[in-house]
N, C-alpha and C. Protein backbone atom coordinates (compact mmCIF):
# COMPACT_ATOMS: atom_id res chain seq x y z
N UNK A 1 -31.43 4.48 17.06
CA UNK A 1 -30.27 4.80 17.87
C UNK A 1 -29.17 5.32 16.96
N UNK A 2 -28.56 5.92 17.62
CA UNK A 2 -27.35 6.83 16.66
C UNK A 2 -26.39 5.53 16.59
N UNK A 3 -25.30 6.22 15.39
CA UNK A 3 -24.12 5.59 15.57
C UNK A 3 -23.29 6.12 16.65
N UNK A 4 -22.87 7.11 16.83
CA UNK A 4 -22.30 7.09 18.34
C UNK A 4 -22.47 6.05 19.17
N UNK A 5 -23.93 6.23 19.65
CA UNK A 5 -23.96 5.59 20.77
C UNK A 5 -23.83 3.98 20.53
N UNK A 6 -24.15 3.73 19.77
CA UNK A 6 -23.58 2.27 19.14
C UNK A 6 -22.53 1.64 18.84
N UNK A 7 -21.03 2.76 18.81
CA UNK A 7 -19.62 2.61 18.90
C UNK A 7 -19.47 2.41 20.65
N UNK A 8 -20.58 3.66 20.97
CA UNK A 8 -19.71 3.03 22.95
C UNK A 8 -20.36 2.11 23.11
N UNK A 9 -21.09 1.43 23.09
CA UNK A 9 -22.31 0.08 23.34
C UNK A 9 -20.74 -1.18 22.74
N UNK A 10 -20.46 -0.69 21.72
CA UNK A 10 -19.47 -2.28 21.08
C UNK A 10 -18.44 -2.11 21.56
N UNK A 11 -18.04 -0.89 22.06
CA UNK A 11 -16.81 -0.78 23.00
C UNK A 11 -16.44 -1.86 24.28
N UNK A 12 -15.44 -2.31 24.48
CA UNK A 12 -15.29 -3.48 25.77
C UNK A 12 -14.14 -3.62 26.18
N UNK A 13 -14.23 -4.09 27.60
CA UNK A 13 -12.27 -4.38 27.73
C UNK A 13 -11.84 -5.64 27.30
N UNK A 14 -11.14 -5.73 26.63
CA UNK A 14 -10.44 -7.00 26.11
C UNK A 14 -9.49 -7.46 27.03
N UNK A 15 -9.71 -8.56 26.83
CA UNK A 15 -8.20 -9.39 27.96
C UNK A 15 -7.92 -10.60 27.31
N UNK A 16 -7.84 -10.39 25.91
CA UNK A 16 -8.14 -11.83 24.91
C UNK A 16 -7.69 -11.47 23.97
N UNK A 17 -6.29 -11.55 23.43
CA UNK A 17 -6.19 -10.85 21.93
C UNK A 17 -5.27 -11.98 21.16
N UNK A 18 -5.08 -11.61 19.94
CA UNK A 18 -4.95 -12.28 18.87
C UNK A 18 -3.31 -12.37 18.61
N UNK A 19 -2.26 -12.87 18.29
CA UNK A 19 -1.10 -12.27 18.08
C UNK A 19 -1.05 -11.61 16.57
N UNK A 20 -1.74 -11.14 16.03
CA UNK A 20 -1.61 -10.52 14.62
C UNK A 20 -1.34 -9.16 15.12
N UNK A 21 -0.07 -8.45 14.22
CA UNK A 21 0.46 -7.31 14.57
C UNK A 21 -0.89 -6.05 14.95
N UNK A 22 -1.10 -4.85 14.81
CA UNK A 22 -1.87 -3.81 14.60
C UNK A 22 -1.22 -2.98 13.49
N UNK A 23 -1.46 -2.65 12.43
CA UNK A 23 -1.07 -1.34 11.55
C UNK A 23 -0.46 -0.23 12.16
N UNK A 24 0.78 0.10 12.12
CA UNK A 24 0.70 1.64 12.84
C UNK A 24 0.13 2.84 11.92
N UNK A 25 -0.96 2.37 10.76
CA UNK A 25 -1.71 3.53 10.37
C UNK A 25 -2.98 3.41 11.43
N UNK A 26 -3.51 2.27 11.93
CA UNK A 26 -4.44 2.37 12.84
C UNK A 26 -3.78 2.79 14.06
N UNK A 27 -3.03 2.52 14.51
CA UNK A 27 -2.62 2.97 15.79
C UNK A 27 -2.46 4.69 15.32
N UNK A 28 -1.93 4.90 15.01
CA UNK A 28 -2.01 6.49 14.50
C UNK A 28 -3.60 7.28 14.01
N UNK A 29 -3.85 6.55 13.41
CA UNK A 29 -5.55 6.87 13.47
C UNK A 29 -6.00 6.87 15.18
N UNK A 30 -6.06 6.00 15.80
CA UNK A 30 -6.18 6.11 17.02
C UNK A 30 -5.71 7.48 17.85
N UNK A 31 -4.24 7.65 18.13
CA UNK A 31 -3.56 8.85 18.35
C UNK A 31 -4.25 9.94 17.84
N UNK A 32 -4.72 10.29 16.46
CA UNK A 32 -5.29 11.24 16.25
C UNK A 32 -6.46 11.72 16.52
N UNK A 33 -7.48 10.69 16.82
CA UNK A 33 -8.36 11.10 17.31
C UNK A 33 -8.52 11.67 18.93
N UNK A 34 -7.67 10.46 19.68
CA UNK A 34 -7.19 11.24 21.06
C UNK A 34 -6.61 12.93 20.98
N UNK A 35 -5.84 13.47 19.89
CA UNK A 35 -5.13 14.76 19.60
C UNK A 35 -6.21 15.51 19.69
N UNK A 36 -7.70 15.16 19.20
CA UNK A 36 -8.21 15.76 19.18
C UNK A 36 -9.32 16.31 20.56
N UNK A 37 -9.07 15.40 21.58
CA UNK A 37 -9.58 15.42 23.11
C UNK A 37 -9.24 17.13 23.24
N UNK A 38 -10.32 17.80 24.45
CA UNK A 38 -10.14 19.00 24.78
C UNK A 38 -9.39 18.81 26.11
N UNK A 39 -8.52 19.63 26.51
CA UNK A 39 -7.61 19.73 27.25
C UNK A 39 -7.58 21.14 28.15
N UNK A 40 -7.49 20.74 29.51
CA UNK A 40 -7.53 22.10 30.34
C UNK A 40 -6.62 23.66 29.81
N UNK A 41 -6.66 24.46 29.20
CA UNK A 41 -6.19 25.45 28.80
C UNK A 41 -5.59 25.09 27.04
N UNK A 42 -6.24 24.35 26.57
CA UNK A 42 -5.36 23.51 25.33
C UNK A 42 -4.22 23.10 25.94
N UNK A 43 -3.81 22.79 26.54
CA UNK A 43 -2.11 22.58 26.53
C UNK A 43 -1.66 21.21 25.94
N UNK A 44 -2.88 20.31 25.92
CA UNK A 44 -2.30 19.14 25.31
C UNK A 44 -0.87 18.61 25.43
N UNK A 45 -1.04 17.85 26.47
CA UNK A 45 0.32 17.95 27.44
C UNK A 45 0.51 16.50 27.73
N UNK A 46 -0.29 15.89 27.22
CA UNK A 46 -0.27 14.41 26.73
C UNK A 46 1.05 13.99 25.79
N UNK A 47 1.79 12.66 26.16
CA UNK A 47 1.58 12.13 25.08
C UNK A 47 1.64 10.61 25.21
N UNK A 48 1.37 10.05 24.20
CA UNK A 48 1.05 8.74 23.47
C UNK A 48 2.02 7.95 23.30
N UNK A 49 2.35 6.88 24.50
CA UNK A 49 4.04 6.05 23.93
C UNK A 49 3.53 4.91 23.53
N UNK A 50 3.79 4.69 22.23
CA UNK A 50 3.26 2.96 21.65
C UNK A 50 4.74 2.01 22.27
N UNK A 51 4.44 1.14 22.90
CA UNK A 51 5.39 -0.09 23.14
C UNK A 51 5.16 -1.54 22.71
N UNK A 52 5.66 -1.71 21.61
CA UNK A 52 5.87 -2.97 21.07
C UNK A 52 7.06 -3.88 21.48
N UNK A 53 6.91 -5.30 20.69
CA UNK A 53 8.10 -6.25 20.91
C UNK A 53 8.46 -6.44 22.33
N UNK A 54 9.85 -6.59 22.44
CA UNK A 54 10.55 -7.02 23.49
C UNK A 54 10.41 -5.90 24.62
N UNK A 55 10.50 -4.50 24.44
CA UNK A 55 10.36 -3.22 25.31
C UNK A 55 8.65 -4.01 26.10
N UNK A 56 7.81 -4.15 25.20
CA UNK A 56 6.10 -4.49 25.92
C UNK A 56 6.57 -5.59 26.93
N UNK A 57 7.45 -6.57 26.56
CA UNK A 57 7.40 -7.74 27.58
C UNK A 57 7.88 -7.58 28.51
N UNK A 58 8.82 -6.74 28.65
CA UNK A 58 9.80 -6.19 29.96
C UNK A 58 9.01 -5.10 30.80
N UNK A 59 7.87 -4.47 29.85
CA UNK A 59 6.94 -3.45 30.70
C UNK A 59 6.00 -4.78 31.11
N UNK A 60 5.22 -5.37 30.90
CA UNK A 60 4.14 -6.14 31.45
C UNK A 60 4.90 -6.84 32.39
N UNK A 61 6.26 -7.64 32.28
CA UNK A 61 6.82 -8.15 33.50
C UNK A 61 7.55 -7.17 34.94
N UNK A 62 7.86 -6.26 34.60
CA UNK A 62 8.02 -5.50 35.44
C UNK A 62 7.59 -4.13 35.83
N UNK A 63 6.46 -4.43 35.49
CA UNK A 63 5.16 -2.73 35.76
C UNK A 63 3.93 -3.43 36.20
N UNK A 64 3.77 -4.39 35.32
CA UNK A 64 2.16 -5.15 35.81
C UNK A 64 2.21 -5.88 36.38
N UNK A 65 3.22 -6.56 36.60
CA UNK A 65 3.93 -8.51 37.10
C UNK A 65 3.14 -8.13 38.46
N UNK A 66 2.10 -7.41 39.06
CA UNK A 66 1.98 -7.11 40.69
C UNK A 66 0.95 -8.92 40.98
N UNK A 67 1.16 -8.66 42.67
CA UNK A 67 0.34 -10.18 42.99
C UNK A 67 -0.85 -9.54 43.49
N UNK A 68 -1.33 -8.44 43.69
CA UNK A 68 -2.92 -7.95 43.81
C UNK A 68 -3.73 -8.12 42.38
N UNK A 69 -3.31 -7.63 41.19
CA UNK A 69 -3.77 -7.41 40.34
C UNK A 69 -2.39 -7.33 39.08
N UNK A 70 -2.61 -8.79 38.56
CA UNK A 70 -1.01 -8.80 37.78
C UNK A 70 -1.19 -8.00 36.32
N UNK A 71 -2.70 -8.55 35.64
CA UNK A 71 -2.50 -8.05 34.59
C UNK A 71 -1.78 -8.92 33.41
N UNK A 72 -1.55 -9.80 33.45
CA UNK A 72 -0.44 -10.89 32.57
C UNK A 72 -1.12 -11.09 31.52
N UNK A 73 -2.50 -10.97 31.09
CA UNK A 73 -3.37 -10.97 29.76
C UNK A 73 -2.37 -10.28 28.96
N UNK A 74 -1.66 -8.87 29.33
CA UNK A 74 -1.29 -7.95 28.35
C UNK A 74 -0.22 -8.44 28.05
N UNK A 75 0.23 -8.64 28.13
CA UNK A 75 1.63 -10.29 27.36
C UNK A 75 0.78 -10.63 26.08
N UNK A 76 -0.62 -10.72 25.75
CA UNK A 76 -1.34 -11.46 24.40
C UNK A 76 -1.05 -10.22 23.54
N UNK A 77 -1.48 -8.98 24.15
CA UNK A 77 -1.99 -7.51 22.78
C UNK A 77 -0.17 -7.05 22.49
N UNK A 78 -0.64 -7.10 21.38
CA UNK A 78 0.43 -6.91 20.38
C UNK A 78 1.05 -5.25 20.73
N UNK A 79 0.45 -4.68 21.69
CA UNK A 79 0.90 -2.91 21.60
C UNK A 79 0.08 -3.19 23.40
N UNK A 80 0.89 -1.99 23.42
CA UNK A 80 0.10 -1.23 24.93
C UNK A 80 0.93 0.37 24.45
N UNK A 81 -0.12 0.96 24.70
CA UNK A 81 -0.48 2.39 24.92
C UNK A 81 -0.03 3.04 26.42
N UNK A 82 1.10 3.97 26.28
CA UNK A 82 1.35 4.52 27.49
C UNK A 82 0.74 5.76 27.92
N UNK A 83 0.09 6.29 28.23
CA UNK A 83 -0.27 8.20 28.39
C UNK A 83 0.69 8.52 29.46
N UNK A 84 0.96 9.34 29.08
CA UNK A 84 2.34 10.31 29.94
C UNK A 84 1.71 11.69 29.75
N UNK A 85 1.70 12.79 31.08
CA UNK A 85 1.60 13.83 31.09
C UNK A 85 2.28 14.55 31.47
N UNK A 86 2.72 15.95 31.08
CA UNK A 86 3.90 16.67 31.76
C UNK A 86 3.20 17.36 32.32
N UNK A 87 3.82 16.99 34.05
CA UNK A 87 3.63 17.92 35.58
C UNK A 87 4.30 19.60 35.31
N UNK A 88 4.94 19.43 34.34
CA UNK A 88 5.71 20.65 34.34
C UNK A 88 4.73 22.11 34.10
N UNK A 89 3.84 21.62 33.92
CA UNK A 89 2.65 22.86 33.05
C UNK A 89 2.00 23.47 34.35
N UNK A 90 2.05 24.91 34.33
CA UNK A 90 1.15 25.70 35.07
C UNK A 90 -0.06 25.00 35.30
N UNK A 91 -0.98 24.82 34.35
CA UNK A 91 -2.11 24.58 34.41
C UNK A 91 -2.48 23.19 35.71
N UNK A 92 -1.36 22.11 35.55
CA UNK A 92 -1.50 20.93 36.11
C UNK A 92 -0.87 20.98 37.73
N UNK A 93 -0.14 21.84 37.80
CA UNK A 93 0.29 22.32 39.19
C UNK A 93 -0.75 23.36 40.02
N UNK A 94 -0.62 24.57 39.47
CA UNK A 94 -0.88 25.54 39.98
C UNK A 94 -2.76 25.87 40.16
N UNK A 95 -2.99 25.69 38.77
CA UNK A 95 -4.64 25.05 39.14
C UNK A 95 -5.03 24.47 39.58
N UNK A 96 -4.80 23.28 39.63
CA UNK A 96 -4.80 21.63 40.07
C UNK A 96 -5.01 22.09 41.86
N UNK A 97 -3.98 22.51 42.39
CA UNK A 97 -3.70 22.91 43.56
C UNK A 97 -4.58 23.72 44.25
N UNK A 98 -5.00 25.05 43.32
CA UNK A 98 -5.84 26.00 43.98
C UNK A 98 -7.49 25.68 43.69
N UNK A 99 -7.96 24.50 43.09
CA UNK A 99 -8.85 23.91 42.85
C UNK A 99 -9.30 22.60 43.14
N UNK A 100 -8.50 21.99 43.53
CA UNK A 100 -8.12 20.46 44.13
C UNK A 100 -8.89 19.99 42.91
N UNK A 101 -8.56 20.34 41.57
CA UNK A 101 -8.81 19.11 40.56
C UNK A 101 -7.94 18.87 39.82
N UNK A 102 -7.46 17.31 39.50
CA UNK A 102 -6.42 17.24 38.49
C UNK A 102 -7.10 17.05 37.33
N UNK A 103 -6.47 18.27 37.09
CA UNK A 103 -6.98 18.64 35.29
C UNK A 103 -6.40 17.47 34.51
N UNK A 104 -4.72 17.18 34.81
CA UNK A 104 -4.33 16.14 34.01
C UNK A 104 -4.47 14.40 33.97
N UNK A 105 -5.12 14.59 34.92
CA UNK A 105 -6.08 13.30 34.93
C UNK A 105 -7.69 13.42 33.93
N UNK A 106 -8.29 14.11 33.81
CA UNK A 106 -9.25 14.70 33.46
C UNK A 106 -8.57 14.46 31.91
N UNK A 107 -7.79 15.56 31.40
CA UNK A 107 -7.24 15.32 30.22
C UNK A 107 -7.11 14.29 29.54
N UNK A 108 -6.18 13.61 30.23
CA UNK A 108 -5.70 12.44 29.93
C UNK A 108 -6.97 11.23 29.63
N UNK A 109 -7.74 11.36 30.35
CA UNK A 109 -9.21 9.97 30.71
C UNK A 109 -9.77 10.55 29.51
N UNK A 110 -9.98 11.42 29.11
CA UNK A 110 -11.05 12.62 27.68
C UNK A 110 -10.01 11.71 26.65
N UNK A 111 -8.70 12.08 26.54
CA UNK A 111 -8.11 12.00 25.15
C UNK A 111 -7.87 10.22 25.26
N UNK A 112 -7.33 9.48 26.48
CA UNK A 112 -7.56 8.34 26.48
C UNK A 112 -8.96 7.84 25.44
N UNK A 113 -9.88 8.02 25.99
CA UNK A 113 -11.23 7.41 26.01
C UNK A 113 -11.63 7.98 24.50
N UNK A 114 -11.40 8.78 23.70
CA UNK A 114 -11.47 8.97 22.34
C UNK A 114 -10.63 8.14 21.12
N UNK A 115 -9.07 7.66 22.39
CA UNK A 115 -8.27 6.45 21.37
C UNK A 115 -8.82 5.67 21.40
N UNK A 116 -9.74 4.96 22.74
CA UNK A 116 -10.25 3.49 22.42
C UNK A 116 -11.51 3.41 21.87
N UNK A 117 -12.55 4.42 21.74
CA UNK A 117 -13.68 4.43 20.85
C UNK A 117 -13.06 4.01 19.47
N UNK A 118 -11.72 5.64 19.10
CA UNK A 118 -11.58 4.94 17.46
C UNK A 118 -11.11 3.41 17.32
N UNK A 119 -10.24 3.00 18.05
CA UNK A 119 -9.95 1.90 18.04
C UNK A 119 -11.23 0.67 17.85
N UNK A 120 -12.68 0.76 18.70
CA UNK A 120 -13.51 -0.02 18.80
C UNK A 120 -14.39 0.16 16.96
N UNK A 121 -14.10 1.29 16.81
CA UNK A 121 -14.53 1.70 15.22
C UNK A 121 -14.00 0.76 14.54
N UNK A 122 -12.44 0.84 14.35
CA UNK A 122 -11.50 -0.37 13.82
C UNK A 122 -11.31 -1.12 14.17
N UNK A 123 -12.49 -2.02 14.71
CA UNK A 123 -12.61 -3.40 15.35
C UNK A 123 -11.64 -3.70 16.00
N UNK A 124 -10.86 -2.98 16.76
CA UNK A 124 -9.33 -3.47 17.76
C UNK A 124 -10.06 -3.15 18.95
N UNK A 125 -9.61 -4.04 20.01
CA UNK A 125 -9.76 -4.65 21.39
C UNK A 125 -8.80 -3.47 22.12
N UNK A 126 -9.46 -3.17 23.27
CA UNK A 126 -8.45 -2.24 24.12
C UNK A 126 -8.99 -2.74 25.43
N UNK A 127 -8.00 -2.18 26.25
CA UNK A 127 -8.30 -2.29 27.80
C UNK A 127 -7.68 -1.35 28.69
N UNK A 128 -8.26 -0.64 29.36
CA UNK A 128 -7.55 0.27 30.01
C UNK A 128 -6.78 -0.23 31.47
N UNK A 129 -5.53 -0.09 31.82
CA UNK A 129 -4.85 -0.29 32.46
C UNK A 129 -4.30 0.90 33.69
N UNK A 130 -4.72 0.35 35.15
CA UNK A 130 -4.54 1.92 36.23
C UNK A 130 -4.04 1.23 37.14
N UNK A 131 -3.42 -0.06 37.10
CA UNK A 131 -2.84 -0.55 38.40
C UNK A 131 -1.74 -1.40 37.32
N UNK A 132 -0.23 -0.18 38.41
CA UNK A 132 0.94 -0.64 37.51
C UNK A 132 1.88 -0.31 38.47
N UNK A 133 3.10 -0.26 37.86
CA UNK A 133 4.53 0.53 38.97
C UNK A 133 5.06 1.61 38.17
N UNK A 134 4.29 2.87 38.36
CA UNK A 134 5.18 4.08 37.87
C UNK A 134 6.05 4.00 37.56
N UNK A 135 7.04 3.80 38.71
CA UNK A 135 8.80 4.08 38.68
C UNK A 135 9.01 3.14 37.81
N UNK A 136 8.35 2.21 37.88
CA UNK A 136 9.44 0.99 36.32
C UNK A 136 8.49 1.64 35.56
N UNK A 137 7.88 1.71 35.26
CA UNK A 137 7.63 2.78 33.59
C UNK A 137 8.06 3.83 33.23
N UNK A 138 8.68 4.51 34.20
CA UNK A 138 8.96 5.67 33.72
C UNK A 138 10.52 5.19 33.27
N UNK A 139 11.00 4.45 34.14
CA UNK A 139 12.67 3.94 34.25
C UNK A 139 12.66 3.06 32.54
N UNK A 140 11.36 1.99 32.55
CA UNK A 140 11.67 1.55 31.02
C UNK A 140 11.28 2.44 29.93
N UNK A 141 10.86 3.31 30.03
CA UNK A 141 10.23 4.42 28.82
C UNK A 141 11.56 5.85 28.84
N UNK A 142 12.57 5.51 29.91
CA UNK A 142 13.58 6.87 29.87
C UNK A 142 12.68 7.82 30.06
N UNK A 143 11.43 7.97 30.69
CA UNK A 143 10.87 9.03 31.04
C UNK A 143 11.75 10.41 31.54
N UNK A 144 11.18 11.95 32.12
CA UNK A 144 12.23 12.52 32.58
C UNK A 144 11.17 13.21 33.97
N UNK A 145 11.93 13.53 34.56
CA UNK A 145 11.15 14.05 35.45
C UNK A 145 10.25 14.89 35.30
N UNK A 146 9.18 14.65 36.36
CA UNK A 146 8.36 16.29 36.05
C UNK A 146 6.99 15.63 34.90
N UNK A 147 7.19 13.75 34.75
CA UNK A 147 6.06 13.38 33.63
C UNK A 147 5.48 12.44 34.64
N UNK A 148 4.44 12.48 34.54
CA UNK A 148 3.30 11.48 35.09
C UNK A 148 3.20 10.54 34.30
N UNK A 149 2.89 9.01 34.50
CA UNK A 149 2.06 7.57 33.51
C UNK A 149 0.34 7.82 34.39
N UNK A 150 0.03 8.46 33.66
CA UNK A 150 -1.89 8.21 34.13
C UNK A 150 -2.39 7.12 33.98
N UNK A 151 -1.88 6.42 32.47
CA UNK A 151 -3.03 5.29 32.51
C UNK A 151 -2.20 4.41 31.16
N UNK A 152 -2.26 3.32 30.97
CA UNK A 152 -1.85 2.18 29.81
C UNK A 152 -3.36 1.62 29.39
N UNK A 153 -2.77 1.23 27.89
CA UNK A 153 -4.52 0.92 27.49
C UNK A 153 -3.54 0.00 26.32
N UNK A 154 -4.04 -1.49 26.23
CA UNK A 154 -3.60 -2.46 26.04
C UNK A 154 -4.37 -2.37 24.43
N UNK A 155 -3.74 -2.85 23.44
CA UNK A 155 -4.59 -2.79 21.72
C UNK A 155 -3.87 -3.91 20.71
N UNK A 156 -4.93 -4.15 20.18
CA UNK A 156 -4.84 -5.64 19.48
C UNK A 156 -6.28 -5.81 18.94
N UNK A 157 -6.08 -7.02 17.94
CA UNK A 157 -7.41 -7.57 17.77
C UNK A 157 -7.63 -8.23 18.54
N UNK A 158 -8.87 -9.18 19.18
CA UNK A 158 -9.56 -9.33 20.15
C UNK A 158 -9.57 -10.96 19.46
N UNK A 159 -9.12 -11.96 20.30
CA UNK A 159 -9.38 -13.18 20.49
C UNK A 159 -11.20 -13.06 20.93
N UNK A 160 -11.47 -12.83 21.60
CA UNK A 160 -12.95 -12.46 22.06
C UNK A 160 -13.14 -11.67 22.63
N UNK A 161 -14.48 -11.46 22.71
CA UNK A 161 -14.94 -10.26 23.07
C UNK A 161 -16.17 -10.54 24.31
N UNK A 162 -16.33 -10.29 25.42
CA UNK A 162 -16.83 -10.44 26.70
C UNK A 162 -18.49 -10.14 26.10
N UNK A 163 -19.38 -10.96 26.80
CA UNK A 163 -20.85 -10.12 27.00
C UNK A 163 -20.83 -8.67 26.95
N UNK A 164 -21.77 -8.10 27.06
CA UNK A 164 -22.71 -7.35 27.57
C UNK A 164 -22.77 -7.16 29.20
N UNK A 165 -21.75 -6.31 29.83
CA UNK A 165 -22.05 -5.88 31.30
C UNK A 165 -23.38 -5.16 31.52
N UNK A 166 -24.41 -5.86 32.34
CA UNK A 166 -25.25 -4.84 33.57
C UNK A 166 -24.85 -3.53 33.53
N UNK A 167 -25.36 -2.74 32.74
CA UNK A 167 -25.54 -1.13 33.38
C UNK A 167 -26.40 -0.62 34.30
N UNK A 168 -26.10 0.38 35.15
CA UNK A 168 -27.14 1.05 36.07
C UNK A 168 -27.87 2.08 34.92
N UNK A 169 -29.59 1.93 34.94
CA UNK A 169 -30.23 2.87 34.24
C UNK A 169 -30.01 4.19 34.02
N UNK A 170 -30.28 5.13 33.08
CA UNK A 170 -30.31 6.40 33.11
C UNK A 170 -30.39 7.16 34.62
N UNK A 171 -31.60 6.84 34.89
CA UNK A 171 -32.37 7.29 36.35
C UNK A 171 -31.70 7.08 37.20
N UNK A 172 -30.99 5.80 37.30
CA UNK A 172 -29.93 5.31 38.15
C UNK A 172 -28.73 6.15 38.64
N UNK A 173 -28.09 7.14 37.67
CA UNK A 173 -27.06 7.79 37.61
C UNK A 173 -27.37 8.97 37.00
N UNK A 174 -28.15 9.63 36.79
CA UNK A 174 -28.23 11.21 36.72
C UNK A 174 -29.90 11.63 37.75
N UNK A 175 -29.90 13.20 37.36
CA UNK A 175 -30.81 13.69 38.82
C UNK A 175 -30.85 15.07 37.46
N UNK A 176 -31.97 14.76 36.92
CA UNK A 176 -32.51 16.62 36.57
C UNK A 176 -32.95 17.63 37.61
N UNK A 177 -32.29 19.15 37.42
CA UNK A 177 -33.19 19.48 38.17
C UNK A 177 -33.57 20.96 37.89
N UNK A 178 -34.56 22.01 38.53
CA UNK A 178 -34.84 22.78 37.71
C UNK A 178 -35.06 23.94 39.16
């Protein structure tokens, strides 16, 4: 088996982390490898808000604090990862629209999902986060209009690390055909 496929295999969501800081040379190692995600027209229209300290506790209490799905683990990881995309781009409006696909969702999940591989490289715990309150993130991040929050992805070292989830087989989820 390759190493690739052996980085997404050790890959997992963490909901268990350690209070020992993260390096911001790893967190930046991280970032860079996301920089390197392909992006609908290049526009790379992403970006990457690290929130530490006191700013993280005021986002997890008032973005995640929800009673469907609170999320209060992320109070343990020492960082959460914001992705922000700017609506402002042709590509994410005007394509998006005449194609009914959001490219910047697409984008964003590609360059996401390349930070938390490197991250799983550098033995740090991530978790991706899609149930939150926009408007208080954008309001605690001074966002500006015209930017989307796609997704938060929680990073730390890992108090533990979960089993092995049940996958559906190959066969299960693809269809060759000729």
């Amino acid at each position: 088996m390759g190493e690739f496929i052996e980085l997404v295999r050790k890959r997992r969501s963490i909901r268990s982390y350690r209070s020992e800081p993260v390096p911001r040379e790893k967190i930046e190692l991280c970032i860079e490898a996301a920089r390197f995600a392909p992006t609908a027209c290049n526009t790379q229209s992403w970006r990457f808000i690290v929130v530490e300290g006191e700013l993280k506790v005021r986002l997890v209490k008032e973005a995640l604090g929800g009673v469907i799905v609170p999320n209060r683990f992320a109070l343990q990881a020492p960082v959460i990862v914001v992705i922000a995309v700017d609506m402002n781009l042709v590509t994410h409006r005007l394509g998006g629209g005449l194609k009914g696909i959001d490219y910047h969702m697409i984008d964003t999940g590609i360059a996401g999902e390349h930070f938390v591989l490197q991250a799983a490289e550098l033995d740090l715990g991530t978790c991706w986060i899609g149930w939150f309150n926009k408007k208080a993130v954008k309001r605690l991040l001074g966002l500006s209009r015209g930017w989307e929050v796609t997704a938060m992805i929680t990073l730390g070292y890992p108090a533990s690390v979960p089993p092995d989830k049940k996958r559906k087989s190959v066969s299960d989820v693809s269809d060759f055909k000729r």
